[in-house]
C-alpha atoms as a PDB file:
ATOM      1  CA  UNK A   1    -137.485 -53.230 -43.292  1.00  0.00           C
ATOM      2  CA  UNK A   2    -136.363 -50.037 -41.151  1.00  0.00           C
ATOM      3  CA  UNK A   3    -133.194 -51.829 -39.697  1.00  0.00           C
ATOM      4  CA  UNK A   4    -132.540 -52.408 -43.890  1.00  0.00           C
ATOM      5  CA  UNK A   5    -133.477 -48.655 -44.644  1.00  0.00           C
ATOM      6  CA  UNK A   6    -131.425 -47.311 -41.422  1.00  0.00           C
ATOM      7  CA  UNK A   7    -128.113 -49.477 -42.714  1.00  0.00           C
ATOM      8  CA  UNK A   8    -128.773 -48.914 -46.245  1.00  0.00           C
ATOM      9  CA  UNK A   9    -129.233 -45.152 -45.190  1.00  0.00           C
ATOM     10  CA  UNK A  10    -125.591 -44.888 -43.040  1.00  0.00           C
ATOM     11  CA  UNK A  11    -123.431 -46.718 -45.704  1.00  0.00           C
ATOM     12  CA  UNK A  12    -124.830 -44.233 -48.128  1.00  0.00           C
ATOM     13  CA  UNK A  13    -123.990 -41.334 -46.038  1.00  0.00           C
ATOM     14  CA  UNK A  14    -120.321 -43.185 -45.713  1.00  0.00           C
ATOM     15  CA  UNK A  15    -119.945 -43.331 -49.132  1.00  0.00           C
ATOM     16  CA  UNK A  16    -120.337 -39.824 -49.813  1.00  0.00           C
ATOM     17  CA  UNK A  17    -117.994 -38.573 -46.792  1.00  0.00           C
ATOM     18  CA  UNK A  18    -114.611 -36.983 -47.384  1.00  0.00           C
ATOM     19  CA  UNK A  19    -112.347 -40.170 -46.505  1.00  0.00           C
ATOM     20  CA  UNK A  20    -114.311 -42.774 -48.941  1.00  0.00           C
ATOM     21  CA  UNK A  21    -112.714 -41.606 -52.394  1.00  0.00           C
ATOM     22  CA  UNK A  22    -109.074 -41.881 -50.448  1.00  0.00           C
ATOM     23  CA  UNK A  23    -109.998 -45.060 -48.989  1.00  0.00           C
ATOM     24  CA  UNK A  24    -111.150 -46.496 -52.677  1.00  0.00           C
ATOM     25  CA  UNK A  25    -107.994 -45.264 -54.373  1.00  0.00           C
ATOM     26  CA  UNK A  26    -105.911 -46.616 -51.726  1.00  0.00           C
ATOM     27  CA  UNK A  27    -107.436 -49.917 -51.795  1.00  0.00           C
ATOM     28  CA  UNK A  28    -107.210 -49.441 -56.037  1.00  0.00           C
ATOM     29  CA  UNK A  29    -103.092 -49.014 -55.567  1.00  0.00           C
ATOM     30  CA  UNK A  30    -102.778 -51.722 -53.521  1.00  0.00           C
ATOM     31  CA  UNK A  31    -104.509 -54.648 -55.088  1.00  0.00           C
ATOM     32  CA  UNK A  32    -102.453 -53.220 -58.034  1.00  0.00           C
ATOM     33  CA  UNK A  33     -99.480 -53.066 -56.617  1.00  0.00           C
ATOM     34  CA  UNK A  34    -100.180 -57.145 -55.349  1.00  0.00           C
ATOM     35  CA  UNK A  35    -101.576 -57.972 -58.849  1.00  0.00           C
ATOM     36  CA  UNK A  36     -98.194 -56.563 -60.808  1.00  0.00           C
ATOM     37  CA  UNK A  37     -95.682 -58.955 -57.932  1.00  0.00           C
ATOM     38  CA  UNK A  38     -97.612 -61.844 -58.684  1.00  0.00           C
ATOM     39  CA  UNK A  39     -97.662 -61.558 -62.311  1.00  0.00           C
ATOM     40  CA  UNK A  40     -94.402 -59.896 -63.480  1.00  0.00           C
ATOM     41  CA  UNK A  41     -91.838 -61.921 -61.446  1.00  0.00           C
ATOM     42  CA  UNK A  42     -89.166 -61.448 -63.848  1.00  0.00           C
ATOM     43  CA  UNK A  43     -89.035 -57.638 -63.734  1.00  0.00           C
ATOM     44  CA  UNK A  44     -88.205 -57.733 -60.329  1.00  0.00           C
ATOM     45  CA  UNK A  45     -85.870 -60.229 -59.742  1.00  0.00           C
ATOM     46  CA  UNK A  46     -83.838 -58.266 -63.047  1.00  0.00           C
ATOM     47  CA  UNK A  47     -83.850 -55.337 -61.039  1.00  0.00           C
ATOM     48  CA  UNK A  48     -82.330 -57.531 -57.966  1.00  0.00           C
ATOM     49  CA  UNK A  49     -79.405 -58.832 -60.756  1.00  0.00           C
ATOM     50  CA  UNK A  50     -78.961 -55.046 -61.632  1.00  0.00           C
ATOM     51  CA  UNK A  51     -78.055 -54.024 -58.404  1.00  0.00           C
ATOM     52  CA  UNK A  52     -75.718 -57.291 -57.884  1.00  0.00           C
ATOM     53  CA  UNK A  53     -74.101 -56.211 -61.182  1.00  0.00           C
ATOM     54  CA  UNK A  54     -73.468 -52.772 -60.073  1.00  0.00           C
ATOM     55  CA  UNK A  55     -72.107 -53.988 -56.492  1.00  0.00           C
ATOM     56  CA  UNK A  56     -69.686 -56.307 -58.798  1.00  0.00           C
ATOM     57  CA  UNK A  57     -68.866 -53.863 -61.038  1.00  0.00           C
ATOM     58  CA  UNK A  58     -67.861 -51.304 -58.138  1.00  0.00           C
ATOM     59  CA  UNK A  59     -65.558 -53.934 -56.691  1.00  0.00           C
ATOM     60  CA  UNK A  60     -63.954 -54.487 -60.247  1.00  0.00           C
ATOM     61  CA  UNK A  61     -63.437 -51.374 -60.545  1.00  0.00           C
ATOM     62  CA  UNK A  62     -61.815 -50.250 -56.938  1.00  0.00           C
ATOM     63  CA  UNK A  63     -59.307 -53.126 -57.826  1.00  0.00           C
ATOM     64  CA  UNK A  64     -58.891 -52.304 -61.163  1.00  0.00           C
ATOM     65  CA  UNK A  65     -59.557 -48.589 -62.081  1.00  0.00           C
ATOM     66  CA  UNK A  66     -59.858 -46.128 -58.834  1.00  0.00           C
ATOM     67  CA  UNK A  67     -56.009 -45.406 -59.074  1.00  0.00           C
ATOM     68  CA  UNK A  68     -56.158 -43.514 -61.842  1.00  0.00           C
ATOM     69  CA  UNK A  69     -60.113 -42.622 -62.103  1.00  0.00           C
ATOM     70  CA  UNK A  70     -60.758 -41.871 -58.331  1.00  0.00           C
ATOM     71  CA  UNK A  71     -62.988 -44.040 -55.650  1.00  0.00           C
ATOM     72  CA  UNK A  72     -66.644 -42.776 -57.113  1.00  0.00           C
ATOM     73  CA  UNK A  73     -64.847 -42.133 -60.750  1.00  0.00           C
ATOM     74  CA  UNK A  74     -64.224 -38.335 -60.281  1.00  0.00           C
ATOM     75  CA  UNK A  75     -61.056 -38.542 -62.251  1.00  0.00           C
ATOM     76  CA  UNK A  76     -57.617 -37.893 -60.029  1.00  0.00           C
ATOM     77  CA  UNK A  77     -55.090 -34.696 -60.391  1.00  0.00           C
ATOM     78  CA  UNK A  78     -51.491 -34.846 -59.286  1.00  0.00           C
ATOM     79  CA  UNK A  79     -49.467 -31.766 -57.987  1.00  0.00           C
ATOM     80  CA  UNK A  80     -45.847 -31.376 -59.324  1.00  0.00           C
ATOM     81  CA  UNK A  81     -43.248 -29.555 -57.864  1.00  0.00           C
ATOM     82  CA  UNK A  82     -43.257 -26.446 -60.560  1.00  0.00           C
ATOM     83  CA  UNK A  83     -46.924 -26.359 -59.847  1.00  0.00           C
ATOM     84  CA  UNK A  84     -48.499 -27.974 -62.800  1.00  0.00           C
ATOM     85  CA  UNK A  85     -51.195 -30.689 -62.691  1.00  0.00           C
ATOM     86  CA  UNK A  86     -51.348 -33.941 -64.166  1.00  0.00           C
ATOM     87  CA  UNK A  87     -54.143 -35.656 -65.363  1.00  0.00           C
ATOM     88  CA  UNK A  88     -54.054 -39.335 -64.308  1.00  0.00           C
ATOM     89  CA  UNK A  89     -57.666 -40.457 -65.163  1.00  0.00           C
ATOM     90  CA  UNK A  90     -60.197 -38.253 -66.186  1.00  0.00           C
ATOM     91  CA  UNK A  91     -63.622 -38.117 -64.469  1.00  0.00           C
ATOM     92  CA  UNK A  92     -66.192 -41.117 -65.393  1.00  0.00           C
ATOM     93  CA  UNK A  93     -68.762 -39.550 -64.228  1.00  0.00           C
ATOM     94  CA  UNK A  94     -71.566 -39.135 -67.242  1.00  0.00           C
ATOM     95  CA  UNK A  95     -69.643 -41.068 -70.189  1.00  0.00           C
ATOM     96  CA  UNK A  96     -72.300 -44.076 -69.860  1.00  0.00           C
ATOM     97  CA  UNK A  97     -71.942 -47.720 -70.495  1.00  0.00           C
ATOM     98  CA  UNK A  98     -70.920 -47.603 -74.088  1.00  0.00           C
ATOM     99  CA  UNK A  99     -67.377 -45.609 -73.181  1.00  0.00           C
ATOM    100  CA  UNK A 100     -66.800 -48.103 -70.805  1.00  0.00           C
ATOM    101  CA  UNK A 101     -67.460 -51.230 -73.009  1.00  0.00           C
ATOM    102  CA  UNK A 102     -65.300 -49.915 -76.129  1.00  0.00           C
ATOM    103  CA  UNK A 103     -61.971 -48.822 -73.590  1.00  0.00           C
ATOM    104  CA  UNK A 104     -62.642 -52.123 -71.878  1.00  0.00           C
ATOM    105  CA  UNK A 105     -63.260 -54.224 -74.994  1.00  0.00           C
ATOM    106  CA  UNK A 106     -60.168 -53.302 -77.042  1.00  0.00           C
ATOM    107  CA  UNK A 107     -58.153 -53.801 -74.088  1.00  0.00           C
ATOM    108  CA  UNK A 108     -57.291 -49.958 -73.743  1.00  0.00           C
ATOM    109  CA  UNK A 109     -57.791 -49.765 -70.547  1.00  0.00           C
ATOM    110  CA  UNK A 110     -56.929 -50.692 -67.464  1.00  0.00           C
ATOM    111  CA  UNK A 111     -53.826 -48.498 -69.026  1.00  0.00           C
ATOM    112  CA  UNK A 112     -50.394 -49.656 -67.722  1.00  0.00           C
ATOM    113  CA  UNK A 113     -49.187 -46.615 -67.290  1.00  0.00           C
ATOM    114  CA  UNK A 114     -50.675 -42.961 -68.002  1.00  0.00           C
ATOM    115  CA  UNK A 115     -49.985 -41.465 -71.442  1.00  0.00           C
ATOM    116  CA  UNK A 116     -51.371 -39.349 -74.293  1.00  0.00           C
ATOM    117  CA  UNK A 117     -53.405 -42.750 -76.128  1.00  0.00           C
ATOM    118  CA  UNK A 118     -54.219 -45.690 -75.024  1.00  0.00           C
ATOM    119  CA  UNK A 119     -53.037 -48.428 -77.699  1.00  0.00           C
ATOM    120  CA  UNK A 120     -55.078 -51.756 -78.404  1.00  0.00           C
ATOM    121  CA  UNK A 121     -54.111 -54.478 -76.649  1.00  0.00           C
ATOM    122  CA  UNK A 122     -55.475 -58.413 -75.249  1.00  0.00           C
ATOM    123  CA  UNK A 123     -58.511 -58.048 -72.957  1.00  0.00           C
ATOM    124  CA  UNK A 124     -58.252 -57.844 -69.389  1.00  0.00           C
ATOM    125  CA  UNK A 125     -61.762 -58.521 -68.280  1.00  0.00           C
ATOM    126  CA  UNK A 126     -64.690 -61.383 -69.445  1.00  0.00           C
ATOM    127  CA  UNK A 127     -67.794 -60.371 -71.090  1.00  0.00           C
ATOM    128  CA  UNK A 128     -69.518 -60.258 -67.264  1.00  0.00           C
ATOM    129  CA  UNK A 129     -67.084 -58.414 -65.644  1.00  0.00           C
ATOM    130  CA  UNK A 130     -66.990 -55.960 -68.627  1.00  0.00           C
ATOM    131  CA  UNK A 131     -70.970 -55.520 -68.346  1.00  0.00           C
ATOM    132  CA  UNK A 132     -70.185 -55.332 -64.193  1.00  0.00           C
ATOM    133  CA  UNK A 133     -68.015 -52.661 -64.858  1.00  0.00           C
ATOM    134  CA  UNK A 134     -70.275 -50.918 -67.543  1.00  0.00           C
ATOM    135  CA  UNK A 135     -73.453 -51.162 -65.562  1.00  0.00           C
ATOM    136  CA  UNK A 136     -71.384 -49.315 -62.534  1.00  0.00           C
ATOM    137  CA  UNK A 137     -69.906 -46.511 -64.419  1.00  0.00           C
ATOM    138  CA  UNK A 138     -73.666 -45.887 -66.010  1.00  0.00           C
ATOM    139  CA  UNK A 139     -74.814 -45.343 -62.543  1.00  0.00           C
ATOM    140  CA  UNK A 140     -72.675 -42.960 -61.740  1.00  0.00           C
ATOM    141  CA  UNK A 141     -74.502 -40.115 -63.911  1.00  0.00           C
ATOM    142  CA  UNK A 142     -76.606 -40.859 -67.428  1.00  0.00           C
ATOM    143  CA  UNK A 143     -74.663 -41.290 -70.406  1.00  0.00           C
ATOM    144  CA  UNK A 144     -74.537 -43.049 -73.769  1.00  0.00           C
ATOM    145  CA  UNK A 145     -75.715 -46.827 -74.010  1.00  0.00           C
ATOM    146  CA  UNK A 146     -74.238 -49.731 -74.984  1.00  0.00           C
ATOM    147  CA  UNK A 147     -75.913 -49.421 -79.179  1.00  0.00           C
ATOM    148  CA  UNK A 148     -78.026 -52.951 -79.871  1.00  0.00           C
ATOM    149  CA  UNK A 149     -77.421 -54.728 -82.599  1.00  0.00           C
ATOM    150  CA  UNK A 150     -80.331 -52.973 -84.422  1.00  0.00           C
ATOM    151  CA  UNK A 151     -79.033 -49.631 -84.384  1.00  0.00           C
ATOM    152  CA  UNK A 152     -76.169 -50.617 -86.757  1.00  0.00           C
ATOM    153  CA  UNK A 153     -77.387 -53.532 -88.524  1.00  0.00           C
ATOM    154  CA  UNK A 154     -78.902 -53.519 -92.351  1.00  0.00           C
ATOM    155  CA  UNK A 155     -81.399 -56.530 -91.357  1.00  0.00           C
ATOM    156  CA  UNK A 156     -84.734 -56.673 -92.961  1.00  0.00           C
ATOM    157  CA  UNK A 157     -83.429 -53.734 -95.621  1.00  0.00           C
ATOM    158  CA  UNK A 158     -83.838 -54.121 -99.331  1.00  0.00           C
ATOM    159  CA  UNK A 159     -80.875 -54.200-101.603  1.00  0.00           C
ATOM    160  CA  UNK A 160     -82.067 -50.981-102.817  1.00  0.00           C
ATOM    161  CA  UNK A 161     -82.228 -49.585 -99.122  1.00  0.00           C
ATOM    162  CA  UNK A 162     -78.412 -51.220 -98.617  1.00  0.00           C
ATOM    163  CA  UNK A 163     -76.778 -49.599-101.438  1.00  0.00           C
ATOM    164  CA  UNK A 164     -78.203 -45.961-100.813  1.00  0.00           C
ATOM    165  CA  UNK A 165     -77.137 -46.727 -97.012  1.00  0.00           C
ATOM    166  CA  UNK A 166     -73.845 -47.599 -97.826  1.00  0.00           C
ATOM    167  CA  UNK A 167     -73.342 -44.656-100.381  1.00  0.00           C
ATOM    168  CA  UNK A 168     -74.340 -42.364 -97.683  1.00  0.00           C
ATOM    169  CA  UNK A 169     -71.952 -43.442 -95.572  1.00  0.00           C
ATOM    170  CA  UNK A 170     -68.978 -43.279 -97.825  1.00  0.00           C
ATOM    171  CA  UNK A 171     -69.907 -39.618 -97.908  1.00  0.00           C
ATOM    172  CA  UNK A 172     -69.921 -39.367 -94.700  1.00  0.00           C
ATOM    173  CA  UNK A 173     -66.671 -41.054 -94.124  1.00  0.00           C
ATOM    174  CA  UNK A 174     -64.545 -39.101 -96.735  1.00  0.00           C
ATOM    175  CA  UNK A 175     -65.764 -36.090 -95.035  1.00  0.00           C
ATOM    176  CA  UNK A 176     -65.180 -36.773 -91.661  1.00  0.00           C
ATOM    177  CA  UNK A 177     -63.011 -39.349 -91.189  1.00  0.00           C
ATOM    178  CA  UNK A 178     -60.224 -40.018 -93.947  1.00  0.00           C
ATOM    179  CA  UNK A 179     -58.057 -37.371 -92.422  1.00  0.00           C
ATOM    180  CA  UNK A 180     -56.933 -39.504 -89.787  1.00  0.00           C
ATOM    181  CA  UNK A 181     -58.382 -42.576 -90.472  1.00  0.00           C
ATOM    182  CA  UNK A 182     -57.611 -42.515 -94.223  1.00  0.00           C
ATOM    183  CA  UNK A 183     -59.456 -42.930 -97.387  1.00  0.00           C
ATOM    184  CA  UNK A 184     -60.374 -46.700 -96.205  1.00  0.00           C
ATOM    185  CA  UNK A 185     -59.882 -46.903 -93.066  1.00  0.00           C
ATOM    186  CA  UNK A 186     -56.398 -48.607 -92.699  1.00  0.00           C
ATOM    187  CA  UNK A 187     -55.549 -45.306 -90.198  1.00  0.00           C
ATOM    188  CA  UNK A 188     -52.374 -43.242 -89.684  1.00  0.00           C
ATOM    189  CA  UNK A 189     -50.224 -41.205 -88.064  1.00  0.00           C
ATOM    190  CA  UNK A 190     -51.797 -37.835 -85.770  1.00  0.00           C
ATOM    191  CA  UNK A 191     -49.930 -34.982 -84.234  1.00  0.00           C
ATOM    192  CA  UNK A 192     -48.150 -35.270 -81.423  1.00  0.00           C
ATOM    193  CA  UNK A 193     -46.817 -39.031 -81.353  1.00  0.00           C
ATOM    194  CA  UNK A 194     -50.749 -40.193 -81.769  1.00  0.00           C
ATOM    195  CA  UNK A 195     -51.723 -42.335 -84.282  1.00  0.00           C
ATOM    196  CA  UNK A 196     -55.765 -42.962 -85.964  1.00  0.00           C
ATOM    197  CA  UNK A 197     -56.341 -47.029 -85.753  1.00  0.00           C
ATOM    198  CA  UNK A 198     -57.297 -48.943 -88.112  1.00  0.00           C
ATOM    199  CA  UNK A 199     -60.965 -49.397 -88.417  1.00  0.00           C
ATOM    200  CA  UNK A 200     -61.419 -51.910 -91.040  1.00  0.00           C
ATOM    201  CA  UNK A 201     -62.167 -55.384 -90.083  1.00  0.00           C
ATOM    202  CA  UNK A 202     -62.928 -54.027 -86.794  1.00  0.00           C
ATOM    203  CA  UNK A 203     -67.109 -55.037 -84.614  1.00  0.00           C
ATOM    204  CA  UNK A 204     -69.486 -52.688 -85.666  1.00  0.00           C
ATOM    205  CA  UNK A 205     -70.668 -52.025 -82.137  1.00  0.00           C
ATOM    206  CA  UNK A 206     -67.157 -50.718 -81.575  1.00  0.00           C
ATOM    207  CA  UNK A 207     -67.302 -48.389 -84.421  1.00  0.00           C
ATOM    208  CA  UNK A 208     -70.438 -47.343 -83.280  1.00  0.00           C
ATOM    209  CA  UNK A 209     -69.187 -46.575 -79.684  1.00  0.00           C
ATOM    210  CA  UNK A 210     -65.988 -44.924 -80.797  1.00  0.00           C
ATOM    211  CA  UNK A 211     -68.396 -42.799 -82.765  1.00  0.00           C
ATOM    212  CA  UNK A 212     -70.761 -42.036 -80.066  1.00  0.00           C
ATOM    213  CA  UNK A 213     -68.299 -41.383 -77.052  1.00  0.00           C
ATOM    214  CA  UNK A 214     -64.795 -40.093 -78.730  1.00  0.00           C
ATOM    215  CA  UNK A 215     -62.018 -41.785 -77.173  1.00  0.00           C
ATOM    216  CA  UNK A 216     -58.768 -40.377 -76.708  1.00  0.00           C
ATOM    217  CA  UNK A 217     -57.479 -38.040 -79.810  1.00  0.00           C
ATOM    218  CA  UNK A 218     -60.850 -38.396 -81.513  1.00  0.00           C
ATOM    219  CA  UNK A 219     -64.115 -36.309 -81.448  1.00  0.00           C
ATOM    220  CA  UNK A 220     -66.836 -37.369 -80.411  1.00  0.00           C
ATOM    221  CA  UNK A 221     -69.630 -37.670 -82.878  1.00  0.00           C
ATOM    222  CA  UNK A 222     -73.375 -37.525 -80.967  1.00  0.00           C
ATOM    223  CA  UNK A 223     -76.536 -38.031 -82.369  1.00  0.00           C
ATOM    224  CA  UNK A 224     -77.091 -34.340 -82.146  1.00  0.00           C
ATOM    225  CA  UNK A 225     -73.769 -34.409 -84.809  1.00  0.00           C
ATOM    226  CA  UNK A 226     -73.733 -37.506 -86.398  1.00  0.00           C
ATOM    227  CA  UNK A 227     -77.606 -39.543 -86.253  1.00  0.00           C
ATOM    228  CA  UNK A 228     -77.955 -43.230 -85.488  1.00  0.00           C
ATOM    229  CA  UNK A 229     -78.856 -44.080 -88.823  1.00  0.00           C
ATOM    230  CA  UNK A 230     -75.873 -42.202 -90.306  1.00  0.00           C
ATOM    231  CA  UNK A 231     -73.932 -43.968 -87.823  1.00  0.00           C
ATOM    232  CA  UNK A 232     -75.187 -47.213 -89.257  1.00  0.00           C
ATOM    233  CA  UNK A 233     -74.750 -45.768 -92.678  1.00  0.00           C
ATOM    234  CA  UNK A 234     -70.770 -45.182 -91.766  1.00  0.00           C
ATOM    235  CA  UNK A 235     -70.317 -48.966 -90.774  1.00  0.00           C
ATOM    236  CA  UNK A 236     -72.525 -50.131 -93.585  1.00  0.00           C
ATOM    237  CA  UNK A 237     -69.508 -48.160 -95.544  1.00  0.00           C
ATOM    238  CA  UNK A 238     -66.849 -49.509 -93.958  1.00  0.00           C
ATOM    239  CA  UNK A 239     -68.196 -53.312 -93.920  1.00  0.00           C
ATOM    240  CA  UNK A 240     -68.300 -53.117 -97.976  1.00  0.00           C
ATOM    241  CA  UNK A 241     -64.893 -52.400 -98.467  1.00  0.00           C
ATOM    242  CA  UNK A 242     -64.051 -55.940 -97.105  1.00  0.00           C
ATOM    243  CA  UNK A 243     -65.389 -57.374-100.042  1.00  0.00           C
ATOM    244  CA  UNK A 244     -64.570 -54.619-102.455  1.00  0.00           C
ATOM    245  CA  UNK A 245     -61.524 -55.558-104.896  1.00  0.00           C
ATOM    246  CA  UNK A 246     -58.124 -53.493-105.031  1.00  0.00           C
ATOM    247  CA  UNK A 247     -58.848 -51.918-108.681  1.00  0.00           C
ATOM    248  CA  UNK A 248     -55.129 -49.996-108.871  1.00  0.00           C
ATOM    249  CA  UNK A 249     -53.072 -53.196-108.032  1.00  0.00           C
ATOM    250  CA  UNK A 250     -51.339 -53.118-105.245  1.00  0.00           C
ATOM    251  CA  UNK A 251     -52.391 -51.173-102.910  1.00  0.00           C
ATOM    252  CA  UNK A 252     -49.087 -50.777-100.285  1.00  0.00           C
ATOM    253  CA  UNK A 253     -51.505 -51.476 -97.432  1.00  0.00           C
ATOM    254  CA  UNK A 254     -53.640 -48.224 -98.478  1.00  0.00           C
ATOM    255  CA  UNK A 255     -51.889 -45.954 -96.381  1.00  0.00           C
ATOM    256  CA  UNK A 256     -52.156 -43.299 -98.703  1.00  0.00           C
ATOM    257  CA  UNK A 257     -50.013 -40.795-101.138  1.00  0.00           C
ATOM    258  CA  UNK A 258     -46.915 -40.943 -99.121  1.00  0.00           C
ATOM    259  CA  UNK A 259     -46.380 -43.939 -98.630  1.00  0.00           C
ATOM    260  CA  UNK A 260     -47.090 -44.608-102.537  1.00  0.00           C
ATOM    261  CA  UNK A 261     -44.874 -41.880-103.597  1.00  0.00           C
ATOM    262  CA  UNK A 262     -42.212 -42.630-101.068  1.00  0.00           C
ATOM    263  CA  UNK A 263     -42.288 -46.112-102.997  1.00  0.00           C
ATOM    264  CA  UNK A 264     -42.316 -44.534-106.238  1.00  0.00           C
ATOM    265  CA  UNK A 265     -39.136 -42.799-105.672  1.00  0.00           C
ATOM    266  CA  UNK A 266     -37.129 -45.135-104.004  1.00  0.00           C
ATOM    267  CA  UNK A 267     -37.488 -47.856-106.072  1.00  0.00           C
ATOM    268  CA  UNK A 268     -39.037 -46.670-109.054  1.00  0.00           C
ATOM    269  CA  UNK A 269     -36.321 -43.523-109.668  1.00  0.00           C
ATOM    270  CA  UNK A 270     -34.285 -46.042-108.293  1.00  0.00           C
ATOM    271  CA  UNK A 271     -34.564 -48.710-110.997  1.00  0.00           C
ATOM    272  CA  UNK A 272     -34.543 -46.196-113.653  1.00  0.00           C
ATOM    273  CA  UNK A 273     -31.238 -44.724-112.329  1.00  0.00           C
ATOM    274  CA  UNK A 274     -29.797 -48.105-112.021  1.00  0.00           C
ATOM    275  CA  UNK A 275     -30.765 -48.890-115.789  1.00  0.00           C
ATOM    276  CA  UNK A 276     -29.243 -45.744-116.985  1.00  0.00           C
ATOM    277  CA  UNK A 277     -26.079 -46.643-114.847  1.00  0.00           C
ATOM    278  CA  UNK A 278     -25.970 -50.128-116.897  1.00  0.00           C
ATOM    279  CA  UNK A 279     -26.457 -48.748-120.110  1.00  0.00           C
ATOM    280  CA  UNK A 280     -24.083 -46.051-119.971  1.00  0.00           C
ATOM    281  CA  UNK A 281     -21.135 -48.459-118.811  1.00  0.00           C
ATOM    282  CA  UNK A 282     -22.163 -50.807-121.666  1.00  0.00           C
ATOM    283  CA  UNK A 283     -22.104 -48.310-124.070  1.00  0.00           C
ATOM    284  CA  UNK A 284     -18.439 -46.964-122.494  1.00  0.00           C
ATOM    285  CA  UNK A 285     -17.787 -50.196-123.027  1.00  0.00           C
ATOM    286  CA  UNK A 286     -18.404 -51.252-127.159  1.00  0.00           C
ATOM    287  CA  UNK A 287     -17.027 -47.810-127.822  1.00  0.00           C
ATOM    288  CA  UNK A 288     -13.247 -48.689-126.525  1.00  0.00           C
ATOM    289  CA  UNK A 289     -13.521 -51.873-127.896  1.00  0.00           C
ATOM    290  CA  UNK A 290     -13.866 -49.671-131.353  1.00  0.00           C
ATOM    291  CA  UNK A 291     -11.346 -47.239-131.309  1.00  0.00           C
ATOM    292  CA  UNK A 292      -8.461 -50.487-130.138  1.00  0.00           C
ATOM    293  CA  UNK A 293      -9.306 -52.070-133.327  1.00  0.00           C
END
């Protein structure tokens, strides 16, 4: 019974030393740290992919993009003879994933050759090597997202909910956005040899990305300016006037008053100066024929 009391006695005394809370919370984090590997297998081997799609990303873009952009994406400058500076690329550094998937997506960039806008053409990349090049550019410094589906999608909404949501965004639009995109979205000509897109017909996570970074000639709209669910509002806009029917005829492609009065006075003055021309000679005409006879 003394051995018992002695032992009983000493890990007591152990227990309430300096070093037996550090050696409890050390033994705490580890079986832990042993419990989370065993059971969450799938986080880390993501985080494994995530690397491999940032090293694949960084090749892509060496090959593809560090001409104009720079090695690490720091943009490149070019010194001319007079002593001016041209901008090849501009720095990448902060613009996140969702600048990167829009220029990339639409086939903007890689850019053939430097200029003032970068026009829509095919798609250079696949769907990987876009993400690859996405994920890359994100880890350069922190920057928008690529949006998910939800933050510009209507699902689960009432009809109610829809209607006021597309209303507010056909506010928003004909504030904003019909002076170079025009009153529906069919786009038109900007300063400076630039021209606004079209925007109709066009994904919404596109929209929603052009929105959120600004690319080339056009400002960029944050959440701090513009928020998510006006955003979504703005596409919700945009999606109805697919389906919405042309109630003033035709519409000459909706590019706007000039092109509709440009029409009206070529061939509208046109016709009517034409008819005038036809009736005057026909009238010329039956009066000769009277004063003969």
């Amino acid at each position: 019974m003394r051995l018992l009391n002695r032992s009983a006695g000493r890990l007591s005394r152990h227990r309430r030393g300096p070093l037996a809370g550090l050696a409890v919370v050390l033994l705490g984090l580890l079986m832990t740290g042993g419990l989370y590997t065993v059971f969450s297998p799938a986080q880390a081997g993501s985080a494994a992919s995530s690397e491999e799609q940032i090293a694949q990303g960084r090749e892509l873009f060496l090959v593809s993009c560090a001409f104009c952009h720079g090695q690490n994406g720091e943009g490149l400058r070019t010194q001319q003879g007079n002593g001016d500076e041209t901008q090849f690329g501009p720095t990448l550094v902060g613009v996140g994933a969702a600048a990167v998937d829009f220029q990339v997506s639409t086939g903007r960039m890689p850019m053939s050759r430097p200029g003032a806008q970068a026009p829509r053409k095919p798609v250079a990349f696949s769907d990987d090597e876009i993400a690859a090049l996405a994920a890359y550019v994100a880890s350069l410094g922190p920057g928008p997202a690529i949006p998910d589906e939800s933050d510009y999608s209507l699902e689960g909404m009432s009809d109610e909910e829809r209607q006021q949501a597309i209303t507010n965004g056909g506010q928003i639009f004909l504030t904003n956005c019909t002076a170079c995109h025009n009153f529906e979205g069919s786009g038109g000509a900007m300063p400076r040899g630039g021209a606004a897109p079209q925007i109709r017909g066009v994904e919404p996570r596109l929209i929603y990305e052009a929105m959120l970074t600004g690319p080339g000639q056009m400002d960029s709209f944050s959440n701090g300016n513009l928020s998510p669910e006006e955003k979504r509002d703005v596409i919700a806009y945009l999606g109805s006037m697919e389906d919405m029917p042309n109630y003033g005829g035709f519409g000459l492609g909706g590019l706007g008053p000039v092109v509709e009065g440009m029409v009206a006075w070529v061939f509208g003055i046109g016709l009517l100066v034409g008819a005038a021309v036809w009736i005057a000679a026909h009238t010329t005409r039956s009066t000769k024929k009277k004063v003969d006879a």
